[in-house]
Protein backbone atom coordinates (compact mmCIF):
# COMPACT_ATOMS: atom_id res chain seq x y z
CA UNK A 1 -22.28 -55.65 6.48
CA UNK A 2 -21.79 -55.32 9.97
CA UNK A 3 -18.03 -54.53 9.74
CA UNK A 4 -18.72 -51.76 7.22
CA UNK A 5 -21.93 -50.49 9.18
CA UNK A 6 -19.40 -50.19 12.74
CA UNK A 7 -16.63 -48.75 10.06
CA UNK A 8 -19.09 -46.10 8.96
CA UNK A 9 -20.13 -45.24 13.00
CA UNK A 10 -16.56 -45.27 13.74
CA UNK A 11 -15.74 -42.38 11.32
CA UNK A 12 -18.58 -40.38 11.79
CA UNK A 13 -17.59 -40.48 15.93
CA UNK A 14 -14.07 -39.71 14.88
CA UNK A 15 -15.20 -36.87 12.27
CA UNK A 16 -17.77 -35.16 14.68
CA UNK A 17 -14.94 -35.25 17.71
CA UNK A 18 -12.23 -33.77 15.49
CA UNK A 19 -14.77 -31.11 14.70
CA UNK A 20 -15.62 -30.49 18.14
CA UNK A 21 -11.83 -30.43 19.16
CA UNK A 22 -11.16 -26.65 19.42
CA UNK A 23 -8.36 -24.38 18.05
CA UNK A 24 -5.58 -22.38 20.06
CA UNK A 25 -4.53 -19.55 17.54
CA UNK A 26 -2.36 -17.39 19.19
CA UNK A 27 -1.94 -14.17 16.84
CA UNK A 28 0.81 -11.32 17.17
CA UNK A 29 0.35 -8.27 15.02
CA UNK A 30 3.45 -5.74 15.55
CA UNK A 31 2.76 -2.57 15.60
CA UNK A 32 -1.14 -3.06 16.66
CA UNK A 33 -2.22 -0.73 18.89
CA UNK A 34 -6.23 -1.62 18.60
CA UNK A 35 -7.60 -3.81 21.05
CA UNK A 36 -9.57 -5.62 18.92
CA UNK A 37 -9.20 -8.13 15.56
CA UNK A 38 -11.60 -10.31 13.96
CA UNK A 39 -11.86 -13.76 12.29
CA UNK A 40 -14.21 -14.71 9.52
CA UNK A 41 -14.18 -16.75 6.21
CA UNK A 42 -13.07 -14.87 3.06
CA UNK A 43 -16.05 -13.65 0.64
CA UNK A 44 -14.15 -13.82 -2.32
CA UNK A 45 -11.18 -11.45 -1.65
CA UNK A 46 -13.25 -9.20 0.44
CA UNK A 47 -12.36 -9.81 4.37
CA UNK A 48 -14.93 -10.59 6.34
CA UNK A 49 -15.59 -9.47 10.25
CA UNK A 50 -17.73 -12.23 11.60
CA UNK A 51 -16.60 -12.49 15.46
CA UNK A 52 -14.34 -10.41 17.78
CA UNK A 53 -11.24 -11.24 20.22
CA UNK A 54 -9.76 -8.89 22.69
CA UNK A 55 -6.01 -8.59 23.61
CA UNK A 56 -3.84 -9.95 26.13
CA UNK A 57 -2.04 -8.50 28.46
CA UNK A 58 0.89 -9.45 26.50
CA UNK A 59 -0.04 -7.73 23.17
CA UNK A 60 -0.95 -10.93 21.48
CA UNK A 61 -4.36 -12.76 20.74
CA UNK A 62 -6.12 -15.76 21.28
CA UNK A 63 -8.57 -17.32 19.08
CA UNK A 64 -9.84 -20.51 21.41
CA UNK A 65 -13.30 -21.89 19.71
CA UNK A 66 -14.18 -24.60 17.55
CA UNK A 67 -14.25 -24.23 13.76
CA UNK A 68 -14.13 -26.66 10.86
CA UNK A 69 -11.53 -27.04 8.53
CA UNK A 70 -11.10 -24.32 5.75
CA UNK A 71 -9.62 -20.77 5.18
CA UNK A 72 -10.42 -17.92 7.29
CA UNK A 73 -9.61 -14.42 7.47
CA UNK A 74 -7.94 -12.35 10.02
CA UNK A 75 -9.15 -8.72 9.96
CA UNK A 76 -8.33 -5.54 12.00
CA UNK A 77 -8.50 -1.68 11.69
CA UNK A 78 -5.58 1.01 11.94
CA UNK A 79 -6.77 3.94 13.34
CA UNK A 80 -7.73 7.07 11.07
CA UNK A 81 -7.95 3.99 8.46
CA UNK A 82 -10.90 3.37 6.97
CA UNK A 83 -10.16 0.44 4.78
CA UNK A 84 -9.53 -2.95 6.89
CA UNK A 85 -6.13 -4.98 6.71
CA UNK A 86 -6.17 -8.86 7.30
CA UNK A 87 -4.36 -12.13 6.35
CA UNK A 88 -5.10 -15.60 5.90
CA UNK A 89 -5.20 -19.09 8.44
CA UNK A 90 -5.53 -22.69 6.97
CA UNK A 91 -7.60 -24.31 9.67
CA UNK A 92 -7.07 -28.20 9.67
CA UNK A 93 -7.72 -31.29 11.33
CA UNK A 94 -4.01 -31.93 11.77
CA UNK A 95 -2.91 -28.16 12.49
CA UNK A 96 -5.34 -26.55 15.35
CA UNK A 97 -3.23 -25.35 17.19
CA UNK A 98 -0.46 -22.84 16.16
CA UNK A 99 0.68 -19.18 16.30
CA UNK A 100 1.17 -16.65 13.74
CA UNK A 101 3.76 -13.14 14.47
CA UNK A 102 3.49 -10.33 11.64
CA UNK A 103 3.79 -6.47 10.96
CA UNK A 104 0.78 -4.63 11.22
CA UNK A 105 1.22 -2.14 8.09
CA UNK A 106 2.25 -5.19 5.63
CA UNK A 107 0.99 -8.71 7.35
CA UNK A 108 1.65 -10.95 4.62
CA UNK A 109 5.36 -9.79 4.10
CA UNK A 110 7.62 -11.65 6.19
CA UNK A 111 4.47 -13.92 8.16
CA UNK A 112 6.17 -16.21 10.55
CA UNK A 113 3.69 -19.23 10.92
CA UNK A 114 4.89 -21.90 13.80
CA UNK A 115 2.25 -25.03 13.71
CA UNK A 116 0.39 -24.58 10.21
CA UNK A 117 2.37 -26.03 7.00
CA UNK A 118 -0.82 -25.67 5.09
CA UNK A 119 -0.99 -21.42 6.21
CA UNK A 120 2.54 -21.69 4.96
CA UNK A 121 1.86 -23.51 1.59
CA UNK A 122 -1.36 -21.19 1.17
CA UNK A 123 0.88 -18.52 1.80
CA UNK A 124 3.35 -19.71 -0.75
CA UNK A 125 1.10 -20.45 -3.58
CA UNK A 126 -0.80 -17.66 -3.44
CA UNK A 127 2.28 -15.35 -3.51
CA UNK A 128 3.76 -17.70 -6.67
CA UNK A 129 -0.19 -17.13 -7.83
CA UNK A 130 -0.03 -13.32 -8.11
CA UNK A 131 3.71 -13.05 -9.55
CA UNK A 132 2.34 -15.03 -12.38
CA UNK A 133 -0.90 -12.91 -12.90
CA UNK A 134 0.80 -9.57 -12.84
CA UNK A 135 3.61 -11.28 -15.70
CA UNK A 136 -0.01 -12.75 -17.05
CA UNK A 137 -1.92 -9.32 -17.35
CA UNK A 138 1.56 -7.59 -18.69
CA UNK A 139 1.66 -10.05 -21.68
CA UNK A 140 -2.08 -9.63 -22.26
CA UNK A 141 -1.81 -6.17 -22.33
CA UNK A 142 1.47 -6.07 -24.86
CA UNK A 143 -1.36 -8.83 -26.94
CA UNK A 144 -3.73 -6.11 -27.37
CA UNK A 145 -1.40 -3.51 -28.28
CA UNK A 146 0.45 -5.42 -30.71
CA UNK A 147 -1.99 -8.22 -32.08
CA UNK A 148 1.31 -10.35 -32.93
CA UNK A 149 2.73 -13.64 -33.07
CA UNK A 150 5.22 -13.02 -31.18
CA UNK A 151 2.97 -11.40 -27.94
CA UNK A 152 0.54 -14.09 -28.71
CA UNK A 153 3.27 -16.69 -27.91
CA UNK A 154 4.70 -14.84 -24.59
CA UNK A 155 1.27 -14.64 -23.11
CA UNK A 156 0.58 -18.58 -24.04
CA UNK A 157 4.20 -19.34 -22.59
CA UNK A 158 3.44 -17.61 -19.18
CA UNK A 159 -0.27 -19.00 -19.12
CA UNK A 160 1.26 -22.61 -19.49
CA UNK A 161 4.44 -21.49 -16.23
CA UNK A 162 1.02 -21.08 -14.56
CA UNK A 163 -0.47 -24.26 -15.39
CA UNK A 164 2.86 -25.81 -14.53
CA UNK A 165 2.80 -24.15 -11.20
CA UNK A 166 -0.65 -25.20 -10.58
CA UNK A 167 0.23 -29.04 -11.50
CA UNK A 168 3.53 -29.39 -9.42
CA UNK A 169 2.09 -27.47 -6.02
CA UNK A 170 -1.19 -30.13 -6.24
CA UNK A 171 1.29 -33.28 -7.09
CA UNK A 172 3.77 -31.82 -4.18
CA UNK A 173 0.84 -31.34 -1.79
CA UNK A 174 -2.11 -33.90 -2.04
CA UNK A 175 -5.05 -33.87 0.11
CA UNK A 176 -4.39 -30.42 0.79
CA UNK A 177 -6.80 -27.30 0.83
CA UNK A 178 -4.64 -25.75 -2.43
CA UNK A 179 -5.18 -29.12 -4.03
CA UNK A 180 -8.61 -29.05 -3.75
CA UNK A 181 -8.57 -25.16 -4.75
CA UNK A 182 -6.01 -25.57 -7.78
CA UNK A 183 -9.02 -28.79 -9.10
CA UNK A 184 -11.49 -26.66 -9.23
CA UNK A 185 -9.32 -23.75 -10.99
CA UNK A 186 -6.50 -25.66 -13.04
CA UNK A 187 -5.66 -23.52 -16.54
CA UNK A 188 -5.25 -25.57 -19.45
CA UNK A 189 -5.33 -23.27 -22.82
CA UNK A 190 -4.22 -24.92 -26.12
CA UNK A 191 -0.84 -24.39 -26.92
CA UNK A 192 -0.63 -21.91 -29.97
CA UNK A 193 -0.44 -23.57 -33.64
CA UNK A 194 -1.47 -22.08 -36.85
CA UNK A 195 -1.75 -17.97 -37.45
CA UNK A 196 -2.31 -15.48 -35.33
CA UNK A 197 -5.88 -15.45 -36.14
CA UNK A 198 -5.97 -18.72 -35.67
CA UNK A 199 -4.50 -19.19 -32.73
CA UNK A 200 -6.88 -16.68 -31.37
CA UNK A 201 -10.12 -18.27 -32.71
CA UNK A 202 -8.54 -21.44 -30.44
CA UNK A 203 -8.26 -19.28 -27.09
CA UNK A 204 -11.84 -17.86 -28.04
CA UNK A 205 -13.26 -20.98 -28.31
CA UNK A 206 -11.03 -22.34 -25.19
CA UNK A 207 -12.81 -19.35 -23.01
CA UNK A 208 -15.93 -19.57 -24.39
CA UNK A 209 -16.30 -23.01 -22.92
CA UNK A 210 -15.71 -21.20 -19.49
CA UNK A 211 -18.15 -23.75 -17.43
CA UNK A 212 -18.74 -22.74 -13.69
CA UNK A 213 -21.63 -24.63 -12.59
CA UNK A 214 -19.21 -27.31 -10.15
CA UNK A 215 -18.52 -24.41 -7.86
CA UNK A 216 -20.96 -21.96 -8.34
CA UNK A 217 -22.43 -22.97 -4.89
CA UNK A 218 -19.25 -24.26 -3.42
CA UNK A 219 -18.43 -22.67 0.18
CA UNK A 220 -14.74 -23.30 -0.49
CA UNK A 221 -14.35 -21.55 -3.78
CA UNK A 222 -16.29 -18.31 -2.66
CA UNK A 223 -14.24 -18.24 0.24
CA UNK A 224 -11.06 -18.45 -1.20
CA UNK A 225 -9.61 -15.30 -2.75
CA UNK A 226 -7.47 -17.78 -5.06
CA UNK A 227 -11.06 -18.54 -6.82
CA UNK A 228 -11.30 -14.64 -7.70
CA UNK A 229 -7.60 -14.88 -9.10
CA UNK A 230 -8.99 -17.37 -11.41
CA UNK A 231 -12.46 -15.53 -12.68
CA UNK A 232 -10.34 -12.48 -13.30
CA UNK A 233 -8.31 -14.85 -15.86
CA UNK A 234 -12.02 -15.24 -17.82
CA UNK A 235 -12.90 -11.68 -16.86
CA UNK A 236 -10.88 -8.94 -16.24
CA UNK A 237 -7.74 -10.18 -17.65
CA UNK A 238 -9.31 -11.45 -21.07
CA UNK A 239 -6.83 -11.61 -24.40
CA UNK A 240 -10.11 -10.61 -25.76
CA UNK A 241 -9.80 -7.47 -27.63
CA UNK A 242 -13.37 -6.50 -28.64
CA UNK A 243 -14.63 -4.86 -25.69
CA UNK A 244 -18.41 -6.68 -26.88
CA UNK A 245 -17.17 -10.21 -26.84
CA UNK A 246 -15.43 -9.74 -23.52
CA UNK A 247 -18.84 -7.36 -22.15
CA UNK A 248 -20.50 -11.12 -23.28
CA UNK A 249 -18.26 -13.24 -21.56
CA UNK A 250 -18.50 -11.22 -18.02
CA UNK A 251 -21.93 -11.25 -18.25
CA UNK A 252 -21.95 -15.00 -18.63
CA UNK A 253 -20.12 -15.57 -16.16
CA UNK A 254 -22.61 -13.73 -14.29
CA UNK A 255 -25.44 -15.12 -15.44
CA UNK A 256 -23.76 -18.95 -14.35
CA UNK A 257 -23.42 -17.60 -10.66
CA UNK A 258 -26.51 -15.85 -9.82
CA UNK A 259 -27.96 -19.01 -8.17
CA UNK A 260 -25.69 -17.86 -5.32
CA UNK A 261 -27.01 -14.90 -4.48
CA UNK A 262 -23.72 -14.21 -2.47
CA UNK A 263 -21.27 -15.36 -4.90
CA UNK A 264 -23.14 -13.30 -7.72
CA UNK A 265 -23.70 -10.03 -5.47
CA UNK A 266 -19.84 -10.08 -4.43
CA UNK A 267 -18.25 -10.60 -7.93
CA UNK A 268 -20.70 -8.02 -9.51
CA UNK A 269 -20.33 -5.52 -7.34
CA UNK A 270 -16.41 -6.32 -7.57
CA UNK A 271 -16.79 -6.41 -11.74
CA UNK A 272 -17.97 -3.07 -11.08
CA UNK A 273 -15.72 -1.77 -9.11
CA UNK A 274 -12.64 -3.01 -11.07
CA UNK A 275 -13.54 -1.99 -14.50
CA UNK A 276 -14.70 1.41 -13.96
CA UNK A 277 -11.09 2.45 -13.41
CA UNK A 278 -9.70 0.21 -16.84
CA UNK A 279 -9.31 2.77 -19.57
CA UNK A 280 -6.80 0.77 -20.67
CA UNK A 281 -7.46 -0.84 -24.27
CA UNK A 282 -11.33 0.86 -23.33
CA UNK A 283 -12.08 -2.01 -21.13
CA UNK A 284 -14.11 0.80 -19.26
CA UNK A 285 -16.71 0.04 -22.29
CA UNK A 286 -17.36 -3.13 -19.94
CA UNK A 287 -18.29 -1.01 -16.85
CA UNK A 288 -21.11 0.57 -19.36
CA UNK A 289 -22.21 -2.38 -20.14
CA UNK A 290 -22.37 -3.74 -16.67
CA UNK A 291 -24.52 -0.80 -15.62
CA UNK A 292 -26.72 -1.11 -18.49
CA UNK A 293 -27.37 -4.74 -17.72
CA UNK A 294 -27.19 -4.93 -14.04
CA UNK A 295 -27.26 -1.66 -12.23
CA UNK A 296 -30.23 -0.11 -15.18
CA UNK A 297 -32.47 -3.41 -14.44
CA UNK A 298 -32.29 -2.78 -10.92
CA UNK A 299 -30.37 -6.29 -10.57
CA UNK A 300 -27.63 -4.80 -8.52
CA UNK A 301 -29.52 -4.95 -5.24
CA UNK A 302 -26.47 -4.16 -3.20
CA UNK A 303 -26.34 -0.85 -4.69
CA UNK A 304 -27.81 2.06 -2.88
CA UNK A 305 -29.55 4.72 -4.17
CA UNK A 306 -26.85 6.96 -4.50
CA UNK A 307 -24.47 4.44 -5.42
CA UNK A 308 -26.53 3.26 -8.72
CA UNK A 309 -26.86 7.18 -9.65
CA UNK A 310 -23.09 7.36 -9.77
CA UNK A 311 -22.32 4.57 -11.07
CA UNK A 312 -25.07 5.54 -14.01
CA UNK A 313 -23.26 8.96 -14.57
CA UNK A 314 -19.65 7.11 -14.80
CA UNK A 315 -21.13 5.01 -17.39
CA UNK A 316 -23.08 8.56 -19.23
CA UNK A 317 -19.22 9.73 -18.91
CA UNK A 318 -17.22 6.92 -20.33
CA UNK A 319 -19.82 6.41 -23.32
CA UNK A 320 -19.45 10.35 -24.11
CA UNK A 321 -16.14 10.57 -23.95
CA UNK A 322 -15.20 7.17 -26.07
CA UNK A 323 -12.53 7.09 -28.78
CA UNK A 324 -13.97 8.47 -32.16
CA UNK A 325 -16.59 11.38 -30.29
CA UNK A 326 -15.82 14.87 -29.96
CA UNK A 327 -13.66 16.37 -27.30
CA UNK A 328 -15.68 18.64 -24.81
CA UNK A 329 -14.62 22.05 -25.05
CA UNK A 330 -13.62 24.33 -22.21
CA UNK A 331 -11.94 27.39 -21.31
CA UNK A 332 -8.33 27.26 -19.48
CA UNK A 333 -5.42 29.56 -18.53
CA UNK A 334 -2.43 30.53 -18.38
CA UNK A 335 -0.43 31.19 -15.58
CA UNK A 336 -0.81 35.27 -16.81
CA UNK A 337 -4.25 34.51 -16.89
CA UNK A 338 -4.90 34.62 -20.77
CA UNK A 339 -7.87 32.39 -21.51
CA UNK A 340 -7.30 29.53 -23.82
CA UNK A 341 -9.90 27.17 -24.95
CA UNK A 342 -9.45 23.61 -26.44
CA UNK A 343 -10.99 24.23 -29.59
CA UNK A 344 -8.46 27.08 -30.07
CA UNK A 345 -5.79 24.49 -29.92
CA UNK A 346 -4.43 24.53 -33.35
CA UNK A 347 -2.14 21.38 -33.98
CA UNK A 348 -2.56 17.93 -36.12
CA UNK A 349 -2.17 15.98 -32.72
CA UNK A 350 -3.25 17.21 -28.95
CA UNK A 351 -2.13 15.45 -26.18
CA UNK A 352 -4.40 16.39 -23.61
CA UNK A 353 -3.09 15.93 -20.13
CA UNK A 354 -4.48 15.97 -16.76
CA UNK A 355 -1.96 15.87 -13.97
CA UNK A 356 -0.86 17.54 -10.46
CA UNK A 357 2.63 18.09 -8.97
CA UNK A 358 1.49 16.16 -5.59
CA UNK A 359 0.81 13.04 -7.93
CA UNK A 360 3.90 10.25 -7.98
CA UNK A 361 2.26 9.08 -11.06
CA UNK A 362 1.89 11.98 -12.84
CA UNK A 363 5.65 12.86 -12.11
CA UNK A 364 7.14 9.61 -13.52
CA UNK A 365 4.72 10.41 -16.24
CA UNK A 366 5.65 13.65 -17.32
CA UNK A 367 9.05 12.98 -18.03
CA UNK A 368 8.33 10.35 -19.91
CA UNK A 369 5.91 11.87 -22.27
CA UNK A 370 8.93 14.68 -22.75
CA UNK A 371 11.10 11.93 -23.76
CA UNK A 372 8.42 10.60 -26.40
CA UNK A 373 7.35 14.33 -27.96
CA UNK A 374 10.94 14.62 -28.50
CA UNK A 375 11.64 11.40 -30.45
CA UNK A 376 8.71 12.10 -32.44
CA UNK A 377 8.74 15.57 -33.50
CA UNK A 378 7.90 14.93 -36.88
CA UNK A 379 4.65 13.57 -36.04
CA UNK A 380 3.10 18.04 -34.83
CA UNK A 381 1.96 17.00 -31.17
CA UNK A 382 0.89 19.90 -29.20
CA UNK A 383 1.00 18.96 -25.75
CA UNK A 384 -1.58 20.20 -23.35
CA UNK A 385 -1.26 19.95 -19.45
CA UNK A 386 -4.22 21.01 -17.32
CA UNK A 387 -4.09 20.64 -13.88
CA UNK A 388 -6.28 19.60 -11.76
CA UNK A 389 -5.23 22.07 -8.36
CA UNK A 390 -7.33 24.80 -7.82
CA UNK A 391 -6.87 28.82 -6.34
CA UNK A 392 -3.91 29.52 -5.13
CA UNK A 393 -2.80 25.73 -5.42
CA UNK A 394 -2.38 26.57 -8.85
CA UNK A 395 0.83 28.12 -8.89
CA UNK A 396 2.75 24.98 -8.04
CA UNK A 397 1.96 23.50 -10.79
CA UNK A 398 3.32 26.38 -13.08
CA UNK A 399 6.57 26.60 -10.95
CA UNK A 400 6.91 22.98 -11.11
CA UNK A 401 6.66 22.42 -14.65
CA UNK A 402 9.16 25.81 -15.46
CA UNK A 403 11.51 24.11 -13.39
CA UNK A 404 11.09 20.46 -14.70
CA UNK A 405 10.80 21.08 -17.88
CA UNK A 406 12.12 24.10 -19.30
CA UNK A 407 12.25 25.42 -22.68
CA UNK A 408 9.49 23.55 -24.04
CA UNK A 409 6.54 24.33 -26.03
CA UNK A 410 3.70 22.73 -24.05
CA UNK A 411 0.40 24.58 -23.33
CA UNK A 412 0.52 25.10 -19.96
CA UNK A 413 -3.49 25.71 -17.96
CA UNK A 414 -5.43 25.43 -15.39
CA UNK A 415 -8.75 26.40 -13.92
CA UNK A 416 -8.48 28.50 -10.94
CA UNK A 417 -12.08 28.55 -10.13
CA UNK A 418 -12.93 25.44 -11.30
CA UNK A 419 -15.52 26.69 -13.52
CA UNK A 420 -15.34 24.89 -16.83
CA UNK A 421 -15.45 21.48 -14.32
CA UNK A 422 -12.74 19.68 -15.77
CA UNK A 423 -12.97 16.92 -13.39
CA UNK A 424 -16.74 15.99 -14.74
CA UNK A 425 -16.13 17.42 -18.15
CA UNK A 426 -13.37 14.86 -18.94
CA UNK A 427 -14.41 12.31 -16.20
CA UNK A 428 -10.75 13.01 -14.12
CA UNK A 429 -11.58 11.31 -10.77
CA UNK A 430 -7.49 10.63 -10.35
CA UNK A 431 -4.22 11.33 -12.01
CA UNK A 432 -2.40 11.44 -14.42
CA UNK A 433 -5.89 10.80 -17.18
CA UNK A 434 -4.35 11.28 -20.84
CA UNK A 435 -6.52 12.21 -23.85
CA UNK A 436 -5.29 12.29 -27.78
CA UNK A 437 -6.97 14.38 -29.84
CA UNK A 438 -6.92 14.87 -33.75
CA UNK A 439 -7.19 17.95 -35.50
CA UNK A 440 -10.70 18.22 -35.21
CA UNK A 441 -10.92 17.65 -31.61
CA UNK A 442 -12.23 14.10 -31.84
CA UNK A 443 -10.98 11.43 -29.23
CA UNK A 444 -8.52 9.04 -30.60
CA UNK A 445 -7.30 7.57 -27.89
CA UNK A 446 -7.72 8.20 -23.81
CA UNK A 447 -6.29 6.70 -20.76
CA UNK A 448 -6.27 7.00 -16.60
CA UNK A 449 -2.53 6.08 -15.21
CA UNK A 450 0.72 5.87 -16.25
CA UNK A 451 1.58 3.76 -19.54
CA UNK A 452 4.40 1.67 -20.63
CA UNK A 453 7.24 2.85 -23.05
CA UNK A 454 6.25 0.49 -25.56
CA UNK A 455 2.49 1.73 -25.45
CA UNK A 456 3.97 5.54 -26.01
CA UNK A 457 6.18 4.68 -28.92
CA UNK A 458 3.17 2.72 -30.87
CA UNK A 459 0.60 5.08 -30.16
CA UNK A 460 2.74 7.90 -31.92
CA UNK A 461 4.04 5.71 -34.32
CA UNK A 462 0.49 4.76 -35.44
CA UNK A 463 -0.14 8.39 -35.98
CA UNK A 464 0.33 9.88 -39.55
């Protein structure tokens, strides 16, 4: 009793002295010319500014205080930047003290990190992480498009490389801050058997068991950016395609972390954020309901005043302009100034396009949607390009698309004076937004950003 008892003293002296042992950080941003970064702890993926340290002489900076083990943020400002840049430190008992040297447009790329193997394994994982998502959210994608066997299998075969991953880095690295991460956000789907339809009603019921109440609360997982990685697989990057089961799932997920008030603000407001710009397979339709839910009920408290009013017209905008409703009509021109308005648009098929010459989207586009009107010919599209310059600006665009693409029979328009507000009308806050239209005008499909071959070919191919 008494050896356990003077055990039990003995670790708590050791614990609170390790804790009150502080850190040397010596940090060299190249490039910086601010005199100024930050440290904080991560709020989800959002970087935190919690307290200040000033430059040396020698360019470099010192962080010299005590802090407990964990993952923190480091955070500074370029000039005429608005938006702050930052990496990550793994803070650890056995690592205190060590320096990290990196570029200050790109910090992560190339980070040299002398004295921290757990900032270096962090580091590592994470950048193994995100290689696998973006291969992840490709696969889903080609899933909803194709609603196949054969996608359903790729996306389970790069699902389990991630589980794999996941597995080896926590049995290569125990007692490590990315083992204790990679517990509380291991994937393990069922591998596919059956159908397709079967195999689906599997993953449904695999995500519908999404249970979040071990971490809801937990400092480490809302301070971790690897923990967002992970919701997004639930979330954002769904298999899901009805737009009202996956609208069901985010909001559960919701519901399961509003005990943290931080956690729940944060991720919301993120939710937000990320699927107001996903016109891709319509998950914008979640963004509506997210507003109707949330921002309506007045349980966004985050939001200002202004801030819920736009994000209420986005919504108004995105319902009214949903596949199967009625294009808006407007009146364009030509570059000799002959009005021509949508509705006069006589063609089986419009492709609707909104685009600028300034835009490197738009001109990787453009060719590209050449290349597909001419495989398809057979199919009567009548493409439409409206840009979205204004006055005087308005001539490039004409001159640019003679030259580039010559001989064609697009519909070529703008709106000088920005009177028919295209940019509301059609809800074109960025380029290139893509709109096809049937011969009645309706919506049948619409799109923000540039789309995959493979995406072109079946959307025309679908078409009659």
């Amino acid at each position: 009793m008494n050896i356990s008892l003077q055990g039990i003293l003995t670790g708590c002296i050791l614990f609170f002295s390790l804790n009150a042992f502080a850190q040397d950080i010596k940090i060299t941003i190249k490039g910086f010319e601010g005199d100024t970064i930050y440290y904080g702890k991560y709020l989800g993926k959002r970087l935190v500014k919690d307290k200040p340290v000033v430059k040396n002489h020698d360019g470099s900076f010192d962080i010299k205080t005590s802090l407990p083990p964990g993952l923190y943020n480091i955070v500074y400002t370029i000039a005429n930047e608005s938006s702050n840049r930052g990496f990550p430190i793994v803070i650890t008992h056995q690592a205190r003290n060590f320096s990290v040297s990196c570029q200050v447009i790109d910090p992560q790329k190339n980070m040299i990190v002398t004295g921290s193997p757990e900032t270096n394994l962090y580091l590592q994982y994470y950048t193994g992480m995100d290689q696998l998502l973006e291969q992840y959210a490709n696969s889903v994608d080609a899933w909803r498009v194709f609603q196949n066997e054969e996608k359903f299998r790729a996306m389970y075969a790069i699902e389990k490389r991630i589980g794999d991953f996941q597995s080896i880095t926590a049995q290569s690295n125990p007692n490590t801050f990315i083992a204790n991460i990679i517990q509380q956000t291991k994937l393990n789907v069922p591998a596919p058997s059956g159908t397709v339809n079967e195999m689906a009603a599997k993953r449904q019921s695999y995500y519908d068991q999404f249970k979040i109440n071990d971490v809801k609360s937990n400092d480490i997982f809302w301070s971790c950016p690897l923990s967002i990685l992970w919701l997004d697989l639930y979330a954002i990057r769904s298999h899901d395609v009805n737009m009202l089961n996956a609208g069901m799932r985010v909001k559960k997920i919701l519901d399961l972390i509003a005990p943290n008030p931080a956690g729940y603000n944060y991720y919301l407001n993120y939710l937000l954020n990320s699927f107001q710009r996903m016109s891709k397979n319509n998950l914008d339709q979640i963004f509506v309901t997210l507003v109707r839910e949330y921002v309506e009920k007045g349980k966004a408290t985050f939001l200002s005043d202004q801030e819920r009013s736009k994000d209420i017209a986005t919504a108004n905008n995105i319902e009214r302009l949903k596949v199967g409703n009625k294009a808006p009509d407007a009146t364009l021109y030509k570059e000799d100034n002959t009005a021509i308005k949508i509705s006069d648009v006589h063609a089986p098929y419009t492709l609707l396009v909104f685009w600028a010459p300034d835009c490197s989207h738009c001109k990787k586009e453009l060719p590209i949607i050449k290349s597909t009107l001419d495989r398809y010919k057979n199919k009567n599209v009548q493409m439409v390009t409206s840009c979205t310059k204004l006055g005087k600006e308005l001539s490039a665009c004409y001159q640019y698309l003679k030259t580039n693409f010559p001989n064609t029979n697009w519909l070529n328009l703008g709106d000088p004076g920005n009177a028919a507000h295209m940019g509301n009308l059609y809800n074109v806050s960025g380029t290139p937004v893509i709109y096809l239209l049937d011969e009645k005008k309706n919506i049948m499909y619409r799109r923000r950003g540039e789309m995959e071959d493979y995406e072109w070919d079946h959307l025309f191919a679908s078409l009659k």
